[in-house]
N, C-alpha and C. Protein backbone atom coordinates (compact mmCIF):
# COMPACT_ATOMS: atom_id res chain seq x y z
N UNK A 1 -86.31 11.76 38.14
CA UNK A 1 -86.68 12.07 36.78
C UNK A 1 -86.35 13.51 36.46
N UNK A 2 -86.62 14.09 37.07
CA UNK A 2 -86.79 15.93 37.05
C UNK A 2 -87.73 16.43 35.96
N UNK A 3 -87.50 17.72 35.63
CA UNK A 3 -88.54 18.27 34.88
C UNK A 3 -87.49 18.73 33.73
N UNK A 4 -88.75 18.24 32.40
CA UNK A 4 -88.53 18.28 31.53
C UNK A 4 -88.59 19.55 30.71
N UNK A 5 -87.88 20.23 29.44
CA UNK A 5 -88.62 21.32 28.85
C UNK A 5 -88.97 20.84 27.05
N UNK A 6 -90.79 21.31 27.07
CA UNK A 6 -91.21 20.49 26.26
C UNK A 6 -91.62 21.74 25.59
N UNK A 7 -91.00 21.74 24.16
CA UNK A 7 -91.71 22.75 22.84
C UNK A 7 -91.97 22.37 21.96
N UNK A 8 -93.42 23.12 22.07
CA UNK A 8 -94.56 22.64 21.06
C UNK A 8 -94.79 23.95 19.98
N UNK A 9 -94.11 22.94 18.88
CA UNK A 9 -94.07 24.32 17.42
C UNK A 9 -95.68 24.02 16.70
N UNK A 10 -96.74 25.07 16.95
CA UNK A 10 -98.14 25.33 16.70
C UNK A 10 -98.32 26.30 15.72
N UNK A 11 -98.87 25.78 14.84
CA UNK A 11 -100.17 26.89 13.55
C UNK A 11 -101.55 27.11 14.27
N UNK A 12 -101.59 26.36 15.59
CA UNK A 12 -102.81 26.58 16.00
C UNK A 12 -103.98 25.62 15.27
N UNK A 13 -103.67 24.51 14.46
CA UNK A 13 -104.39 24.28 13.26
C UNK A 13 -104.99 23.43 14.79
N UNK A 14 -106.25 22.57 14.39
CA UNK A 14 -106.68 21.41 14.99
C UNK A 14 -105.69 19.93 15.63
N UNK A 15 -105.02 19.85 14.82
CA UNK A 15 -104.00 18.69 15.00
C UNK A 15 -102.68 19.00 15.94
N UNK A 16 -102.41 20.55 15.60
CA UNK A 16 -101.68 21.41 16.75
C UNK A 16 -102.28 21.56 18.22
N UNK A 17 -103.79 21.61 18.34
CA UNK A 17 -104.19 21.83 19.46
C UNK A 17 -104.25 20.26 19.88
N UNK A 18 -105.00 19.31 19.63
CA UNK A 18 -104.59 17.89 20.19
C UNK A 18 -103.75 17.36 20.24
N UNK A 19 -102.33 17.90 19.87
CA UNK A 19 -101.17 17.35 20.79
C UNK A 19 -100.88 18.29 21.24
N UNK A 20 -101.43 19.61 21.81
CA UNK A 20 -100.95 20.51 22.88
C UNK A 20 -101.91 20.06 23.98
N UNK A 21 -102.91 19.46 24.24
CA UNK A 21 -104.15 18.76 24.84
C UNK A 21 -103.35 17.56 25.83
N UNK A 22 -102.67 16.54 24.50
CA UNK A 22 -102.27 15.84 24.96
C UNK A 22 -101.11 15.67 26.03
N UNK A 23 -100.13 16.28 25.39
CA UNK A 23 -98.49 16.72 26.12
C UNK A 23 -99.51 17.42 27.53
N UNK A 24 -100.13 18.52 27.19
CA UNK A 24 -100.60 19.16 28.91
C UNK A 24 -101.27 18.03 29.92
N UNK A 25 -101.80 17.13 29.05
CA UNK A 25 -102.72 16.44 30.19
C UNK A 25 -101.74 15.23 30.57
N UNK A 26 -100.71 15.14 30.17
CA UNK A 26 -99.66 13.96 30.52
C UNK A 26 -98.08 14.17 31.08
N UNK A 27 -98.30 15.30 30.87
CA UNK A 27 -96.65 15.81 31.84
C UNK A 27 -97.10 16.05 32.92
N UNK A 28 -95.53 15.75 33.46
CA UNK A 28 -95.97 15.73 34.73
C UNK A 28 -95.15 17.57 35.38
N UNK A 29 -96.10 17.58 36.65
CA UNK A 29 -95.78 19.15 36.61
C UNK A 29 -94.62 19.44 37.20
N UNK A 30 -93.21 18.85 36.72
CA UNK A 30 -92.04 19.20 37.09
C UNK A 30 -91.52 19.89 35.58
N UNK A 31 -92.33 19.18 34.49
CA UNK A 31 -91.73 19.68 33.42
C UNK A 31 -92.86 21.25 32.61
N UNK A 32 -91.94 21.48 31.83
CA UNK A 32 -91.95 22.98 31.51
C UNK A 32 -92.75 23.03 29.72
N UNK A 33 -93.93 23.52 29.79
CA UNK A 33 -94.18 23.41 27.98
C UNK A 33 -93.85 24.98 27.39
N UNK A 34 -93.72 24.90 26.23
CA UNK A 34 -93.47 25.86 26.15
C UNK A 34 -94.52 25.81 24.71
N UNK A 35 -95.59 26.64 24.19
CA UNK A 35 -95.93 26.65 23.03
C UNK A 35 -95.08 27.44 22.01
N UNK A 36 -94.62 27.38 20.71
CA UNK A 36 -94.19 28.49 20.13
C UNK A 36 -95.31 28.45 18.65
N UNK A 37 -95.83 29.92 18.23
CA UNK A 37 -96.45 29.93 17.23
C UNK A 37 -95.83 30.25 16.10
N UNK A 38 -95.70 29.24 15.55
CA UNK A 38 -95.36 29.67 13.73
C UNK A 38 -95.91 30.58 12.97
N UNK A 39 -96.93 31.21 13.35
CA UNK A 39 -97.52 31.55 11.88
C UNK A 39 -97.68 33.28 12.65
N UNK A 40 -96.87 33.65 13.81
CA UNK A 40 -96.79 34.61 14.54
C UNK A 40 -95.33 34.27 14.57
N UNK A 41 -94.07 34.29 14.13
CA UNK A 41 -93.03 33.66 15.45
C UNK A 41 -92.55 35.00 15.62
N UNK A 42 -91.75 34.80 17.03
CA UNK A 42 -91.07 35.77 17.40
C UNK A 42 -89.90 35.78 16.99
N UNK A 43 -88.98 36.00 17.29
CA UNK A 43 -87.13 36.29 16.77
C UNK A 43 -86.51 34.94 17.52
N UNK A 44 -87.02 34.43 18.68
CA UNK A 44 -86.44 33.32 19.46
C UNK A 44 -87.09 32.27 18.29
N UNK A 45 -88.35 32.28 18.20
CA UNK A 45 -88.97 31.41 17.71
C UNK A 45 -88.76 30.65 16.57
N UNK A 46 -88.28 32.14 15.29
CA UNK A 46 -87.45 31.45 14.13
C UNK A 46 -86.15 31.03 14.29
N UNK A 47 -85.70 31.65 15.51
CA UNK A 47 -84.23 31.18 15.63
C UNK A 47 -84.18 29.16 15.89
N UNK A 48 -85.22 28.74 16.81
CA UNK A 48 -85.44 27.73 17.44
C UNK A 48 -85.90 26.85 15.85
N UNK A 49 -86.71 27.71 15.11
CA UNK A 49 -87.37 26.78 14.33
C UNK A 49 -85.86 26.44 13.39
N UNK A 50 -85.35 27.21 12.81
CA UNK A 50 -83.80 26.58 12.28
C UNK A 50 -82.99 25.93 12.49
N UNK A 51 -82.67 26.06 14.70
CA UNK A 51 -81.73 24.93 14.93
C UNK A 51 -82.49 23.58 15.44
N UNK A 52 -83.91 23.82 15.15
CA UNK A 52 -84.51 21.93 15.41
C UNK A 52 -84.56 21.49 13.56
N UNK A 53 -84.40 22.30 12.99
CA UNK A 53 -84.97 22.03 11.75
C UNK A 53 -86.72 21.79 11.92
N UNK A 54 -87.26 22.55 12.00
CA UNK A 54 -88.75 22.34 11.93
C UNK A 54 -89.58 22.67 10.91
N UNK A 55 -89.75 22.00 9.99
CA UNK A 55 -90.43 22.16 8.70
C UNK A 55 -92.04 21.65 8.79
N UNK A 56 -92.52 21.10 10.02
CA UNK A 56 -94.04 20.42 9.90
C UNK A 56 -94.49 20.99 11.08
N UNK A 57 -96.15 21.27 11.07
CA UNK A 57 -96.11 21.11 12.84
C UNK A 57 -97.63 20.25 12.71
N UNK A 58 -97.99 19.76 14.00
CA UNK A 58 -97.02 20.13 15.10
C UNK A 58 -95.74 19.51 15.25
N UNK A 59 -94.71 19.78 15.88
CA UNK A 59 -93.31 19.11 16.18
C UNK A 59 -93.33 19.61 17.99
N UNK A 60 -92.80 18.69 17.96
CA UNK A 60 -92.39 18.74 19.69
C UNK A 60 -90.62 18.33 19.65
N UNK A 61 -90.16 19.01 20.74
CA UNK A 61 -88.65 19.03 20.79
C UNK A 61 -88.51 19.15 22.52
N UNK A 62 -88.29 17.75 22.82
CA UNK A 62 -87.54 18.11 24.48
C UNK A 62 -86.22 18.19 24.67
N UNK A 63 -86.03 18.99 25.43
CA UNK A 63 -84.55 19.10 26.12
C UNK A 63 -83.75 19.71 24.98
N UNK A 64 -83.89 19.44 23.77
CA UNK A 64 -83.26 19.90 22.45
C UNK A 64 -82.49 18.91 22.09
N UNK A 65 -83.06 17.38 22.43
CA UNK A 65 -82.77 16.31 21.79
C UNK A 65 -83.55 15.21 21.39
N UNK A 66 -85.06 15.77 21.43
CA UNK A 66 -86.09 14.72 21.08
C UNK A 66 -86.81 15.57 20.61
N UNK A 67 -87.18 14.54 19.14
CA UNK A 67 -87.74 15.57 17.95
C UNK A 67 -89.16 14.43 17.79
N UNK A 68 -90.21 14.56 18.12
CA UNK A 68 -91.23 14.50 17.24
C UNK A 68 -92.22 15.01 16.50
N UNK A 69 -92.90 14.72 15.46
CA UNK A 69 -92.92 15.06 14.58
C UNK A 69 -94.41 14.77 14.11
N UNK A 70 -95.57 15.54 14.13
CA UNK A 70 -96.76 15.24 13.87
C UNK A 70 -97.78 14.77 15.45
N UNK A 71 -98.88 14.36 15.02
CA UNK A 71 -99.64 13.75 16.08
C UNK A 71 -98.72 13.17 16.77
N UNK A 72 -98.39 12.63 18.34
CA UNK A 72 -98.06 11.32 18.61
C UNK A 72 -99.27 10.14 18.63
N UNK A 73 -98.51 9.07 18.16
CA UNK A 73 -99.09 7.92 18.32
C UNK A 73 -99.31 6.91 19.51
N UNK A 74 -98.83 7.62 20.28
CA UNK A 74 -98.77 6.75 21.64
C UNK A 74 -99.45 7.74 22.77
N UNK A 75 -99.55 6.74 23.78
CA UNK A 75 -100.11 8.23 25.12
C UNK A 75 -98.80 8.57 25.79
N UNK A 76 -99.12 10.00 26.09
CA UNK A 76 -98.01 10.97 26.76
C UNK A 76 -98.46 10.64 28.03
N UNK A 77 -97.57 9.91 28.60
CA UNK A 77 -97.31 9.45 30.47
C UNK A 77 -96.16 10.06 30.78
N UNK A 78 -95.71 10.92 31.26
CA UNK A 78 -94.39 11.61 31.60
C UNK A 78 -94.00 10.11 33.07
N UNK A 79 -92.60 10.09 32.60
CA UNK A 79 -91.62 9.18 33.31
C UNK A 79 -90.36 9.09 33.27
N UNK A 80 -89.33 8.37 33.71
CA UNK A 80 -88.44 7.22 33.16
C UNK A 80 -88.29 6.90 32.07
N UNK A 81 -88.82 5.65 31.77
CA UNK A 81 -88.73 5.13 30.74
C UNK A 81 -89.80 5.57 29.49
N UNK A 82 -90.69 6.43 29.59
CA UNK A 82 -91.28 7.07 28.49
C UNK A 82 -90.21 7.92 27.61
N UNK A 83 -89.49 8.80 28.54
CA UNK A 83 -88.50 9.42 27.78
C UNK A 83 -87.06 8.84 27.60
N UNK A 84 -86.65 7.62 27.82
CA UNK A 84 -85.88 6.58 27.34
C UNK A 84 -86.13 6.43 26.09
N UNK A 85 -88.03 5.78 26.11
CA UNK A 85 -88.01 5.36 24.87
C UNK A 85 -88.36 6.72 23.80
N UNK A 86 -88.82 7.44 24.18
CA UNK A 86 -88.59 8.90 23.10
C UNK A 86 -87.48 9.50 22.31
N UNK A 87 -85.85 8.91 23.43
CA UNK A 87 -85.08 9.13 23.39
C UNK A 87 -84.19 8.34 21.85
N UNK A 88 -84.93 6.75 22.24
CA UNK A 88 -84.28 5.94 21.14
C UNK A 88 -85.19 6.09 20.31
N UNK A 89 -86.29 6.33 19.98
CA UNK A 89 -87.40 6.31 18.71
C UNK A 89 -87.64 8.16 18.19
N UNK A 90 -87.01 8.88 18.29
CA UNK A 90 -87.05 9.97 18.48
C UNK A 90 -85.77 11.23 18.25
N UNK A 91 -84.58 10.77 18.30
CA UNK A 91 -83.67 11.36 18.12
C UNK A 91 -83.61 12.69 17.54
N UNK A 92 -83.24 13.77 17.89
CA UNK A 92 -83.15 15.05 16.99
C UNK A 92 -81.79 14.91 16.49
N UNK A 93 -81.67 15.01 14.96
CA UNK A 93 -80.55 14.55 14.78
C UNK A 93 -80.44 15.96 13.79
C-alpha cells in the first residue's frame, strides 16, 4: 500500500475539526497528514489552495489526485481498496 500524503484544508470551524478527528483516527501510520489553515495560510498554503482549486473546507486532497470535499460520508479505514474507491468517487479534476 505505502504511505499516503493526506491535506486537510481547515478554518478550524467544528466540521473542520471532525474530519481532522476522523482522517487521524483512520490512517494508517505509513501515511502523512498534513493540516493547512485557511484563515492563517502561509505562501505554500495559498499556492496549494489554487492548484487543488479549494473553495470549501474542509477539503481533503491525497497524493494531489483525490479531492474531497466537505464532511466524509463514509468511515476513513486506510487500505487498498479504500483508496481505489476514493480514487473513482473522488477525482481531483
Amino acid at each position: 500500500m505505502g504511505g499516503h500524503v493526506i491535506e486537510v484544508f481547515s478554518s478550524g470551524c467544528p466540521l473542520c475539526r471532525e474530519t481532522i478527528e476522523m482522517v487521524e483516527f483512520g490512517k494508517c501510520r505509513d501515511c502523512k497528514m498534513i493540516i493547512h489553515d485557511v484563515v492563517n495560510p502561509s505562501q505554500e498554503t495559498r499556492e496549494k489552495m489554487r492548484m487543488y482549486n479549494v473553495n470549501a473546507v474542509p477539503t481533503i486532497v491525497i497524493d494531489g489526485v483525490i479531492k474531497v470535499v466537505g464532511v466524509p460520508d463514509f468511515p476513513w479505514i486506510c487500505g487498498d481498496e479504500f483508496y481505489k474507491m476514493l480514487r473513482e468517487r473522488f477525482p481531483l479534476k
